[in-house]
C-alpha atoms as a PDB file:
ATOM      1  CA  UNK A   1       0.563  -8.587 -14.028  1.00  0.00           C
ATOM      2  CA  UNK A   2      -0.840 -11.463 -12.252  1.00  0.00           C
ATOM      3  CA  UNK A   3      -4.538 -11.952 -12.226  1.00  0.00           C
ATOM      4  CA  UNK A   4      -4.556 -15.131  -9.791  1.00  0.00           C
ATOM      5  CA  UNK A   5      -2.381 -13.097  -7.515  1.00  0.00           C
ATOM      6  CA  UNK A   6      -4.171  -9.845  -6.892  1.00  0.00           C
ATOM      7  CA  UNK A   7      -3.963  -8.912 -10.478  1.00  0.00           C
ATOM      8  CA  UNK A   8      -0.451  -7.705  -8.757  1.00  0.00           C
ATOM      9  CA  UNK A   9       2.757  -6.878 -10.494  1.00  0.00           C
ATOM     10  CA  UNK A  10       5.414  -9.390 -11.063  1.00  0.00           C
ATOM     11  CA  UNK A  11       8.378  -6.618 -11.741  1.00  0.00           C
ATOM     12  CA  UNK A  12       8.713  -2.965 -12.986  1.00  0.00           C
ATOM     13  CA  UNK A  13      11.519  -2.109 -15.059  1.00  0.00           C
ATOM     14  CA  UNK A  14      12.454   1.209 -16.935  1.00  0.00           C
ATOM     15  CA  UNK A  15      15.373   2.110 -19.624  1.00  0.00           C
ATOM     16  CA  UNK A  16      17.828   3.599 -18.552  1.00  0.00           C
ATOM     17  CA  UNK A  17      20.508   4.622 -21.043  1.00  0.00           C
ATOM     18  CA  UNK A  18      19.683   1.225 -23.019  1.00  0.00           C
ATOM     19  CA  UNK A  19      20.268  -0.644 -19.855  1.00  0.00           C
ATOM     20  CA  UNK A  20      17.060  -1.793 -17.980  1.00  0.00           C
ATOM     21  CA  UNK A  21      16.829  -1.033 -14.074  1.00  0.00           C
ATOM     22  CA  UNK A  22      14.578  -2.363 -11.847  1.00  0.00           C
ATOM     23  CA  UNK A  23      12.912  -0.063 -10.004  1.00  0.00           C
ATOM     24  CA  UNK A  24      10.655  -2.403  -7.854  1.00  0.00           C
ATOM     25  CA  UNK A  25      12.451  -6.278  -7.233  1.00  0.00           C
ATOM     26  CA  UNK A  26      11.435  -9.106  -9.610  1.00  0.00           C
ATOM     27  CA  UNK A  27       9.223 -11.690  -8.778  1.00  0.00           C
ATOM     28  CA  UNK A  28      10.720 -15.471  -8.789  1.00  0.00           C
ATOM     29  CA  UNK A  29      10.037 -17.433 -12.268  1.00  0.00           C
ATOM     30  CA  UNK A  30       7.586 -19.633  -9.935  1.00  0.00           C
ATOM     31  CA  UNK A  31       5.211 -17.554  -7.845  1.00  0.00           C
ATOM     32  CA  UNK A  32       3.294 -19.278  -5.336  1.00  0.00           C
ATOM     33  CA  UNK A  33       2.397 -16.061  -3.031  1.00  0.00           C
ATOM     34  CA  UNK A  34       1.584 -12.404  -3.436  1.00  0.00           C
ATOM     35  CA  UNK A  35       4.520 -11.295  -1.178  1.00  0.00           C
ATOM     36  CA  UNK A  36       6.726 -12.231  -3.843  1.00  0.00           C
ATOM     37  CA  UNK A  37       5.463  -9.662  -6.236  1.00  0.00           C
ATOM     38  CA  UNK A  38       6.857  -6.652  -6.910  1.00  0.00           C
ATOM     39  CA  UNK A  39       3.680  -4.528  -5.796  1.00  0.00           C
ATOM     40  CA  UNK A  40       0.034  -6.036  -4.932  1.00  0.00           C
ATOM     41  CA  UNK A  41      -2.964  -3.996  -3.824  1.00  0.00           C
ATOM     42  CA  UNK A  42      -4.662  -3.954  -0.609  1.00  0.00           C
ATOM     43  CA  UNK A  43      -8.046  -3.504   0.154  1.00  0.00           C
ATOM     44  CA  UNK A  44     -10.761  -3.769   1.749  1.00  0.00           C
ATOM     45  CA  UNK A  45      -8.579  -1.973   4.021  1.00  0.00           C
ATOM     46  CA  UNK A  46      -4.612  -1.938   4.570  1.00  0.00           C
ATOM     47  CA  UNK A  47      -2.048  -3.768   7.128  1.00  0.00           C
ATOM     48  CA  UNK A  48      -3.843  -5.523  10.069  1.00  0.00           C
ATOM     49  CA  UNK A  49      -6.676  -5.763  12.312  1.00  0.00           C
ATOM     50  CA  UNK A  50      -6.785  -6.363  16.045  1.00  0.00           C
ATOM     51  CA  UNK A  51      -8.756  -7.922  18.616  1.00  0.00           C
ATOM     52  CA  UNK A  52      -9.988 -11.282  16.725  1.00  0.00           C
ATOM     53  CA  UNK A  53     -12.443  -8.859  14.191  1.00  0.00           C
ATOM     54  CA  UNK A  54     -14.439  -5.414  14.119  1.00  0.00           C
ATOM     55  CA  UNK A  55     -17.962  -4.419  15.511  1.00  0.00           C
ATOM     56  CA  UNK A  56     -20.523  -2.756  13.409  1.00  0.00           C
ATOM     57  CA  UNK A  57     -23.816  -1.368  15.028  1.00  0.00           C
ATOM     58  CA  UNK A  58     -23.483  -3.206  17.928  1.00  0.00           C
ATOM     59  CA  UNK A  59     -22.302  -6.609  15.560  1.00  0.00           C
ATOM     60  CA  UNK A  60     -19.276  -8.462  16.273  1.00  0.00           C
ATOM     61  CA  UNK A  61     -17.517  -9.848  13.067  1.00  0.00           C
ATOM     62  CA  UNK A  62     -14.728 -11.935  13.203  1.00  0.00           C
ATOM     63  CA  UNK A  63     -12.200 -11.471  11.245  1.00  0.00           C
ATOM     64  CA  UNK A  64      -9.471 -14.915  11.297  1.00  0.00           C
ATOM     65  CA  UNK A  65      -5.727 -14.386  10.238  1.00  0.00           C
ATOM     66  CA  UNK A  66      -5.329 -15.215   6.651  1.00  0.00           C
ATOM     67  CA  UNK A  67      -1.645 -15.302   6.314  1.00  0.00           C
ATOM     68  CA  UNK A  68       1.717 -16.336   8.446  1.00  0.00           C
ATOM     69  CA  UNK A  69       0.821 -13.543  10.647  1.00  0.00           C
ATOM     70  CA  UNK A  70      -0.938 -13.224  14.102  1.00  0.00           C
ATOM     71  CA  UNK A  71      -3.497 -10.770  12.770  1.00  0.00           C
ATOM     72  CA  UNK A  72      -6.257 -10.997   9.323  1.00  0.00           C
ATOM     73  CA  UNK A  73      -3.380  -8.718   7.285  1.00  0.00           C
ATOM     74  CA  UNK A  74      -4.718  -6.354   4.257  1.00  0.00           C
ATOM     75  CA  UNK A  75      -8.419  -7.388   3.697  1.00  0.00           C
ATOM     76  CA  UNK A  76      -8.598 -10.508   0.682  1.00  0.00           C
ATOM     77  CA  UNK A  77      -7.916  -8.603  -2.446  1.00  0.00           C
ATOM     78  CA  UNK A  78      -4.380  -9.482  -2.126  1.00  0.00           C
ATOM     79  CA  UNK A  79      -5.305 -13.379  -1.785  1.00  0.00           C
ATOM     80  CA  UNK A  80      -7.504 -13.000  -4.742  1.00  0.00           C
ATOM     81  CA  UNK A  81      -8.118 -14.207  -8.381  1.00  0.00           C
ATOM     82  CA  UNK A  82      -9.182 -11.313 -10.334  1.00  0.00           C
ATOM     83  CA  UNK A  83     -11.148 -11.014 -13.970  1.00  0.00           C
ATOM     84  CA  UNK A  84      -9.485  -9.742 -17.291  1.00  0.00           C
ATOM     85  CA  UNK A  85     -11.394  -6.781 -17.954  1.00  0.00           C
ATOM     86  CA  UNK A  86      -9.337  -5.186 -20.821  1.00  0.00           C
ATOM     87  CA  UNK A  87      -5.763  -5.550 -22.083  1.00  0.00           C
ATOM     88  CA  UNK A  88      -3.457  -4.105 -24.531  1.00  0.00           C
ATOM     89  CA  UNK A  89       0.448  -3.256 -24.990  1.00  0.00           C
ATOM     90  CA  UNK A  90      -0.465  -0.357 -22.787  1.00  0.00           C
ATOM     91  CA  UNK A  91      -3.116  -0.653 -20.313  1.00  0.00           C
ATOM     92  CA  UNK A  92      -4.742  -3.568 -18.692  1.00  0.00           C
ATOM     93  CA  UNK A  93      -8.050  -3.431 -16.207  1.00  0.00           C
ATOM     94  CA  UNK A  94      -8.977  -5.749 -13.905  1.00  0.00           C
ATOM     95  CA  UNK A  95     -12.449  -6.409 -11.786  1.00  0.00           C
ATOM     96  CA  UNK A  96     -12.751  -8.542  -8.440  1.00  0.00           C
ATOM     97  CA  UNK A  97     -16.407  -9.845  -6.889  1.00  0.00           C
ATOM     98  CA  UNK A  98     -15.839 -10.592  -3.579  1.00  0.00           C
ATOM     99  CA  UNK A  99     -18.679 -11.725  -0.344  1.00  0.00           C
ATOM    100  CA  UNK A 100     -16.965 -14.356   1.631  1.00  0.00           C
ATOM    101  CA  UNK A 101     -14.921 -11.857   3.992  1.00  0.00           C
ATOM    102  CA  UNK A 102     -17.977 -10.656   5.894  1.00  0.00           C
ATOM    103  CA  UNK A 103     -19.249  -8.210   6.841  1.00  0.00           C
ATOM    104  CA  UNK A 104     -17.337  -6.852   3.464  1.00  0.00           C
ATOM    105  CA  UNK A 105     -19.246  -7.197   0.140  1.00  0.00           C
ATOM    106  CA  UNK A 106     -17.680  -5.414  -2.367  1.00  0.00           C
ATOM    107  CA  UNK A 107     -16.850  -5.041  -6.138  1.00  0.00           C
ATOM    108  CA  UNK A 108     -13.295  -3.585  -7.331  1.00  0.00           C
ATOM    109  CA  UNK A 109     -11.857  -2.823 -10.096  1.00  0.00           C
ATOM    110  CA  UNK A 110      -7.949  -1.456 -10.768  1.00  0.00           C
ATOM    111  CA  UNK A 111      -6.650  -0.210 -14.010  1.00  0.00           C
ATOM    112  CA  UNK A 112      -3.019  -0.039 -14.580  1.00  0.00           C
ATOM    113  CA  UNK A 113      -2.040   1.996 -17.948  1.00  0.00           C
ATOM    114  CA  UNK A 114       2.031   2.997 -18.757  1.00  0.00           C
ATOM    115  CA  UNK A 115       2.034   6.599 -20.429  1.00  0.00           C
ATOM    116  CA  UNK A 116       4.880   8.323 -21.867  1.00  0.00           C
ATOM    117  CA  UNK A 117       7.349   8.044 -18.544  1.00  0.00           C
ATOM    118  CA  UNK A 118       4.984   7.043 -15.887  1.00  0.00           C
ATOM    119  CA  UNK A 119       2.828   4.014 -14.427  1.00  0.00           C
ATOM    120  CA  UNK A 120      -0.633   4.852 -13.206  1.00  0.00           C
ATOM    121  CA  UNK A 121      -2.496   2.612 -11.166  1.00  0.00           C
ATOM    122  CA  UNK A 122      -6.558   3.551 -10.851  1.00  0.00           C
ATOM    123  CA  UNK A 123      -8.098   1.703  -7.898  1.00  0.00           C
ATOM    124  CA  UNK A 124     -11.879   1.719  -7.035  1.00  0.00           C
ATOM    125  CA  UNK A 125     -13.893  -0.323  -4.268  1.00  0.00           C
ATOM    126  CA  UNK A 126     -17.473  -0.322  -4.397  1.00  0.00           C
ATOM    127  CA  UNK A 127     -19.808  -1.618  -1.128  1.00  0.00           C
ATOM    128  CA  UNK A 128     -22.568  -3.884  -2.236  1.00  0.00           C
ATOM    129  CA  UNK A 129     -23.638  -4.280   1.325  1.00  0.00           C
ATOM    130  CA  UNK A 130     -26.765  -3.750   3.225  1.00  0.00           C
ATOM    131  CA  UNK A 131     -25.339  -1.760   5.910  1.00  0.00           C
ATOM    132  CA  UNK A 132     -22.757   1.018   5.930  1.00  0.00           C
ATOM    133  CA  UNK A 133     -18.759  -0.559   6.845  1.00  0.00           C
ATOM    134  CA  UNK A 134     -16.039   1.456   7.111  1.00  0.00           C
ATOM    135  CA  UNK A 135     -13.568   0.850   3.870  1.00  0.00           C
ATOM    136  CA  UNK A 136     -10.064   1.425   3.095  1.00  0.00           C
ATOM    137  CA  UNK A 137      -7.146   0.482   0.731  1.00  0.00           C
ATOM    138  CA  UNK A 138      -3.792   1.024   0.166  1.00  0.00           C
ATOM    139  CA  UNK A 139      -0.806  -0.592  -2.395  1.00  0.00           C
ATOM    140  CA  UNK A 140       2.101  -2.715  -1.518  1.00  0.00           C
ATOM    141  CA  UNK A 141       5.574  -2.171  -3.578  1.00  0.00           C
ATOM    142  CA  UNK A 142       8.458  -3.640  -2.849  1.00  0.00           C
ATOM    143  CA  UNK A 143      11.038  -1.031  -4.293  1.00  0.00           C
ATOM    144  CA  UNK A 144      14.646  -1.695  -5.340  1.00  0.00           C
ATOM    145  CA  UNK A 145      16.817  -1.178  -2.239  1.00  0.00           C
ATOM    146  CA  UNK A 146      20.371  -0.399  -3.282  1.00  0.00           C
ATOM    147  CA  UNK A 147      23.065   1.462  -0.091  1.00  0.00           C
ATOM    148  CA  UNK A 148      22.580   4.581  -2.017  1.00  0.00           C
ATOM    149  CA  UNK A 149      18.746   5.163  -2.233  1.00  0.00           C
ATOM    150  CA  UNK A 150      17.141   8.043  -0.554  1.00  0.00           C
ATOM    151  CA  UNK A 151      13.620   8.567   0.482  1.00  0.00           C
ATOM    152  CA  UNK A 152      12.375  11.710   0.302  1.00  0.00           C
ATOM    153  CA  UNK A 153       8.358  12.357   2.262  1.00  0.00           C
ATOM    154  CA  UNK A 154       6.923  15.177   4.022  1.00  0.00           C
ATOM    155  CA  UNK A 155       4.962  13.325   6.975  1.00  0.00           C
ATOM    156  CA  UNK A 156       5.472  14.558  10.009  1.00  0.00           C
ATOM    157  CA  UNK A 157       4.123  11.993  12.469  1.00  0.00           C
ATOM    158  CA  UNK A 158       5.146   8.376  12.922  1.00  0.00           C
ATOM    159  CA  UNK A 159       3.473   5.578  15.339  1.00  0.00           C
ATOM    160  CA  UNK A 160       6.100   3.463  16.716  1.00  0.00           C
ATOM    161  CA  UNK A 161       5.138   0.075  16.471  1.00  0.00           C
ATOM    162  CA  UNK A 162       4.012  -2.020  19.371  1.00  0.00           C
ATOM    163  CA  UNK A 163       4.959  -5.194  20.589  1.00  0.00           C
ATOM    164  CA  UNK A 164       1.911  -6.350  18.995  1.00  0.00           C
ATOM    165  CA  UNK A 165       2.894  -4.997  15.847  1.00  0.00           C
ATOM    166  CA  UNK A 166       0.098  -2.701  16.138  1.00  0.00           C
ATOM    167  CA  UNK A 167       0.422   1.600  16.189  1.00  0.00           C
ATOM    168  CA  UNK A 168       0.113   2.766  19.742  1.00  0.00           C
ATOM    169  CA  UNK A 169       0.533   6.625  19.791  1.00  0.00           C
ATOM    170  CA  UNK A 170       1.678   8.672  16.892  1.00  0.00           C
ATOM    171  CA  UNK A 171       5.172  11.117  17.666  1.00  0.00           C
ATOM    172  CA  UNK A 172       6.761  13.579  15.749  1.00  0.00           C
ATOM    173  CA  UNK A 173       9.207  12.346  13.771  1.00  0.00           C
ATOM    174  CA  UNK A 174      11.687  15.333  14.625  1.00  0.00           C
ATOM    175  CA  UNK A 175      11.873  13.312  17.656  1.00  0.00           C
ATOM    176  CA  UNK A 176      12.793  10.121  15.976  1.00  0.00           C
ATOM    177  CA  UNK A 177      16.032  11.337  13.122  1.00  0.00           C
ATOM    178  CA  UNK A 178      16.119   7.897  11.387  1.00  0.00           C
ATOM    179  CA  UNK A 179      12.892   7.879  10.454  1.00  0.00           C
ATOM    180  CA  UNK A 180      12.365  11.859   9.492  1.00  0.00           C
ATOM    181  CA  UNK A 181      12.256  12.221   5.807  1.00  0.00           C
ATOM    182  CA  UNK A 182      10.736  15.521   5.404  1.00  0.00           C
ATOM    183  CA  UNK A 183      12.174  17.882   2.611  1.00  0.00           C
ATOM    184  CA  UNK A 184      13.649  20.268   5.668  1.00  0.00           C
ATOM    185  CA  UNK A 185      15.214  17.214   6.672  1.00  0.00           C
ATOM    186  CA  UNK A 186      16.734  16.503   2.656  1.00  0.00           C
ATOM    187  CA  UNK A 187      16.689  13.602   1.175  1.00  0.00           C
ATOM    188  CA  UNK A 188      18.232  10.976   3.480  1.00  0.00           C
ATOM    189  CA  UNK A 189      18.941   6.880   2.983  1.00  0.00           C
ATOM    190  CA  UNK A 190      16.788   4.212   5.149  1.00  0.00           C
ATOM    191  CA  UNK A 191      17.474   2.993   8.313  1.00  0.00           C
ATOM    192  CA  UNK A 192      20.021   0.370   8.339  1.00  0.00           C
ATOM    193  CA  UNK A 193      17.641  -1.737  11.488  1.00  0.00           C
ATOM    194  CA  UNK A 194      14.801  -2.985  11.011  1.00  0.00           C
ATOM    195  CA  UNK A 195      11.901  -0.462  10.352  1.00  0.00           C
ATOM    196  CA  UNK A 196       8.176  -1.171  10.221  1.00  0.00           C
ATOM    197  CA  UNK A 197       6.360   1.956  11.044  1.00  0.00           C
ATOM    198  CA  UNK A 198       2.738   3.423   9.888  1.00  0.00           C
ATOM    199  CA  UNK A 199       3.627   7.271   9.307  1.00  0.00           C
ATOM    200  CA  UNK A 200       1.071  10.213   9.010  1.00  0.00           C
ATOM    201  CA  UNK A 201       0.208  14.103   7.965  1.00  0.00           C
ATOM    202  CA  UNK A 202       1.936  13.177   4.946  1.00  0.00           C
ATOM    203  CA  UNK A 203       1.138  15.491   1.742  1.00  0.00           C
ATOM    204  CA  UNK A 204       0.680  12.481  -0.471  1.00  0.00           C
ATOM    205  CA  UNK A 205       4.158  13.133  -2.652  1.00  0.00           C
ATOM    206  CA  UNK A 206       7.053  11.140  -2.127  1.00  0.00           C
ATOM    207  CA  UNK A 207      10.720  10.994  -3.882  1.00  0.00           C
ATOM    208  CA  UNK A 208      12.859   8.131  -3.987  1.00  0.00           C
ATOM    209  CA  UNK A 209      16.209   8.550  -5.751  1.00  0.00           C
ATOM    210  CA  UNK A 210      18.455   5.993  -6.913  1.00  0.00           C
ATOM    211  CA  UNK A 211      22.490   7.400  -7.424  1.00  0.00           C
ATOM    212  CA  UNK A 212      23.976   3.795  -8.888  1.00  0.00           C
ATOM    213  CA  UNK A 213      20.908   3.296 -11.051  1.00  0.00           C
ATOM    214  CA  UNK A 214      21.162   6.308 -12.149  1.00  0.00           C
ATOM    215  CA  UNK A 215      17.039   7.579 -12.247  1.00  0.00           C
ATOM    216  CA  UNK A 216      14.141   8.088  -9.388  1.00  0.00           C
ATOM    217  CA  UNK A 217      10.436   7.977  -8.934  1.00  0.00           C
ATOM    218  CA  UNK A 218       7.773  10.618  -8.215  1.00  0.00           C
ATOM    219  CA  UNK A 219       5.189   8.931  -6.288  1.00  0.00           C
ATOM    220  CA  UNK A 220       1.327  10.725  -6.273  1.00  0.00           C
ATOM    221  CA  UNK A 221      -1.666  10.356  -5.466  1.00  0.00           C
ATOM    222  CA  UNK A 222      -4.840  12.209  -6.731  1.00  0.00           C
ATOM    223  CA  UNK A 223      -6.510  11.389  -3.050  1.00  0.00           C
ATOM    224  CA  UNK A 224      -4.105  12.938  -1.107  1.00  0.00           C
ATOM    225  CA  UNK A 225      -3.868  10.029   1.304  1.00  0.00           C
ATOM    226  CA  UNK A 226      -2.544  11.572   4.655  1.00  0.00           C
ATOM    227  CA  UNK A 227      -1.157   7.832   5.303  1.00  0.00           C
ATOM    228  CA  UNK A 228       1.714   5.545   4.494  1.00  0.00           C
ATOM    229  CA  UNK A 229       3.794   2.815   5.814  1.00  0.00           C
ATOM    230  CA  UNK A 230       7.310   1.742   5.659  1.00  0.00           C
ATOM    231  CA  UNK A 231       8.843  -1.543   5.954  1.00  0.00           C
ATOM    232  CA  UNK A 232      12.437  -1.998   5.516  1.00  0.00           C
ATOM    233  CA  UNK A 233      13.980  -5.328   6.503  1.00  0.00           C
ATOM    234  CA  UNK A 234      17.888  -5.550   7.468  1.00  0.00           C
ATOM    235  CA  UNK A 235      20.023  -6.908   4.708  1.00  0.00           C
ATOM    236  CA  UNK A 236      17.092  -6.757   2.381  1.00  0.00           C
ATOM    237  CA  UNK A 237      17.492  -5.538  -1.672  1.00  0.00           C
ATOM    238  CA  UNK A 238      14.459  -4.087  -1.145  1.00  0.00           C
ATOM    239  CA  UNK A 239      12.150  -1.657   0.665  1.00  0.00           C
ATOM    240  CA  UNK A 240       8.203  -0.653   1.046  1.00  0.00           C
ATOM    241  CA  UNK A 241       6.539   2.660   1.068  1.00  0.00           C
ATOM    242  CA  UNK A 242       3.050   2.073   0.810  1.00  0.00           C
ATOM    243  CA  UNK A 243       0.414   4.609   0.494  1.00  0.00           C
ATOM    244  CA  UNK A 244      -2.270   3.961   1.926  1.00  0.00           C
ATOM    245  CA  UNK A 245      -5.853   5.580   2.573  1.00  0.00           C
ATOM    246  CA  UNK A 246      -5.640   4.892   7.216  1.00  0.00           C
ATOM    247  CA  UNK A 247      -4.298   4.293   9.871  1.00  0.00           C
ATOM    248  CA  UNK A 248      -3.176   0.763  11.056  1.00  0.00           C
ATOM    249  CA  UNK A 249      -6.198  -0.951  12.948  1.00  0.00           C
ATOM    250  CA  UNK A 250      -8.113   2.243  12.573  1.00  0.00           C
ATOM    251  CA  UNK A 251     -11.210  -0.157  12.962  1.00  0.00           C
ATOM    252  CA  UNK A 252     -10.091   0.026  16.812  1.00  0.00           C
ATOM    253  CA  UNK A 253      -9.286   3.753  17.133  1.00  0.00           C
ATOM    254  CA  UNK A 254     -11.563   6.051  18.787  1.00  0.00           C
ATOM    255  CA  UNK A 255     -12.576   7.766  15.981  1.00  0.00           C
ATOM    256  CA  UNK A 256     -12.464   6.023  12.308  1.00  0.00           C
ATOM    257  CA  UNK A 257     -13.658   8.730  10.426  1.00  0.00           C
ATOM    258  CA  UNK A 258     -10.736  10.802  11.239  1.00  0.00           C
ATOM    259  CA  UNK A 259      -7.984   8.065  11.091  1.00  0.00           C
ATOM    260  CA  UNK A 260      -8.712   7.712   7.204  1.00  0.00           C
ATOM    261  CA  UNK A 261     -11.355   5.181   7.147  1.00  0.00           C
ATOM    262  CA  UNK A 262     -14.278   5.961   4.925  1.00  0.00           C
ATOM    263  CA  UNK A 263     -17.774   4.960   5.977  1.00  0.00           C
ATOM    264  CA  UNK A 264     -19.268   2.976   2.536  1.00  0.00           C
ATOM    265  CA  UNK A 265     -22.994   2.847   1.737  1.00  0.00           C
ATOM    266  CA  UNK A 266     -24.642   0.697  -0.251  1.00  0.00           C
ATOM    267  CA  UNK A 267     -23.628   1.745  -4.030  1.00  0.00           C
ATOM    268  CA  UNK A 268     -20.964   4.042  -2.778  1.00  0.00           C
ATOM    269  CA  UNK A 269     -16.797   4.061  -4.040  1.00  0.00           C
ATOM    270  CA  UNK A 270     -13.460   4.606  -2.446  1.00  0.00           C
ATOM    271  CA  UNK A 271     -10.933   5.474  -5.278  1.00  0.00           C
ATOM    272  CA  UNK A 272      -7.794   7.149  -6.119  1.00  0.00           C
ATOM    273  CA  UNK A 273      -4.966   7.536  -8.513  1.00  0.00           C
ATOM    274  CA  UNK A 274      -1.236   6.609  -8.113  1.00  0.00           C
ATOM    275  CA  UNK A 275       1.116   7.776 -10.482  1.00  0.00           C
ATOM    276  CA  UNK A 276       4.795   6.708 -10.320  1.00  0.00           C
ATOM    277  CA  UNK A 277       6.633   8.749 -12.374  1.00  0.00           C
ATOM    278  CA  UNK A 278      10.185   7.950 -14.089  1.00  0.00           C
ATOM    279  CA  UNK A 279      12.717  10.649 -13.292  1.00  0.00           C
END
């Protein structure tokens, strides 16, 4: 884990018959970025924002680009150095202050602990704000991509992205094949193009199954997040499925509150719990 990256994850490897797999890709020996890692959080909210910031009781905030991208992409945890809260052979917690992303003020913490055949991943934002902001969060792995993997997630809506890489208008995804990984659709591999899509109504469990490596992991989460993205480059040895707690740009969508976003209050916390689950 690196605490001057996100306090994100430099690999994840498991045992497999005495040999050891990696399940999400290995960071280089030299990191000088988070989207290296093998998984990094995101929050104050997840993916990007449009239109130059967000508007809050009548208050327009802007909100720059941080990264090589056209848009400010997955809040500043990400971009973070975070504080050593508790470590052992086990478990290790980790706490970020953070008030220079305004109108966000917040305090988070995540606590990553391996038990028995599983990694869980706790993840809590607290607003230390004045005024009420609509929060969100998500998690960024980059999992092992091999020709044989299969993806197996019951969502049944996809928004294809725009030009702008931005969602426009959410479809079924009985209407799109490639991108339908629903159990009545089994277990299928990725898209062999380029795929980039926020997907939705999703029951929060996901599957992915590796034949050469010979194991899988159960993905969960205790929030039932409805939301999750995948990315999954061409001629890549590795893909994302990120769960996260909204919709891209939800900021901009009609209405936040049902596109995932939760409204914070001073003193009040976002969490969840991921589990990822060695099968």
């Amino acid at each position: 884990i690196i605490p001057e990256l996100g306090a994100g994850l430099a690999f994840m490897q498991a045992d497999i018959e005495g040999v050891k797999v990696d399940l999400m890709r290995q960071a280089p020996e030299i990191i000088t970025h988070p989207n290296q890692l093998a998984c990094y959080l995101l929050m104050p909210w997840s993916n990007r924002i449009g239109q130059g910031g967000i508007t809050v009781e009548g208050v327009f905030y802007p909100l720059p680009p941080n990264v090589e991208d056209p848009y400010p992409l997955h809040g500043d945890g990400w971009l973070s150095t975070w504080d050593i809260l508790s470590q052992s052979t086990t478990q290790a917690s980790f706490g970020l202050d953070s008030s220079d992303l305004a109108p966000f003020n917040y305090t988070a913490t995540v606590d990553y602990a391996l038990i028995e055949n599983q990694l869980e991943i706790r993840m809590a934002i607290t607003h230390l704000g004045d005024k009420a902001l609509p929060y969100g969060m998500g998690i960024h792995p980059f999992f092992t991509r091999t020709p044989e993997t299969l993806l197996l997630a019951n969502m049944s809506e996809v928004y294809p992205e725009d030009a702008q890489t931005l969602p426009h208008k959410a479809e079924a995804v009985a209407l799109h094949p490639d991108w339908d990984f629903r159990a009545c659709a089994a277990p299928k591999k990725l898209p062999a193009v380029f795929t980039d899509h926020q997907f939705q109504k999703w029951d929060g469990s996901a599957r992915i199954t590796w034949p050469e490596l010979k194991c899988g992991l159960q993905i969960e989460n205790s929030a039932k997040w409805e939301y999750a993205v995948i990315y999954a480059p061409e001629n890549e040895d590795f893909f994302c499925f990120e769960p996260v707690s909204h919709v891209v740009d939800a900021h901009h969508h009609q209405a936040p509150s049902s596109e995932g976003l939760i409204w914070l209050s001073n003193g009040q916390t976002l969490a969840n719990k991921l589990i990822f689950k060695l099968l």
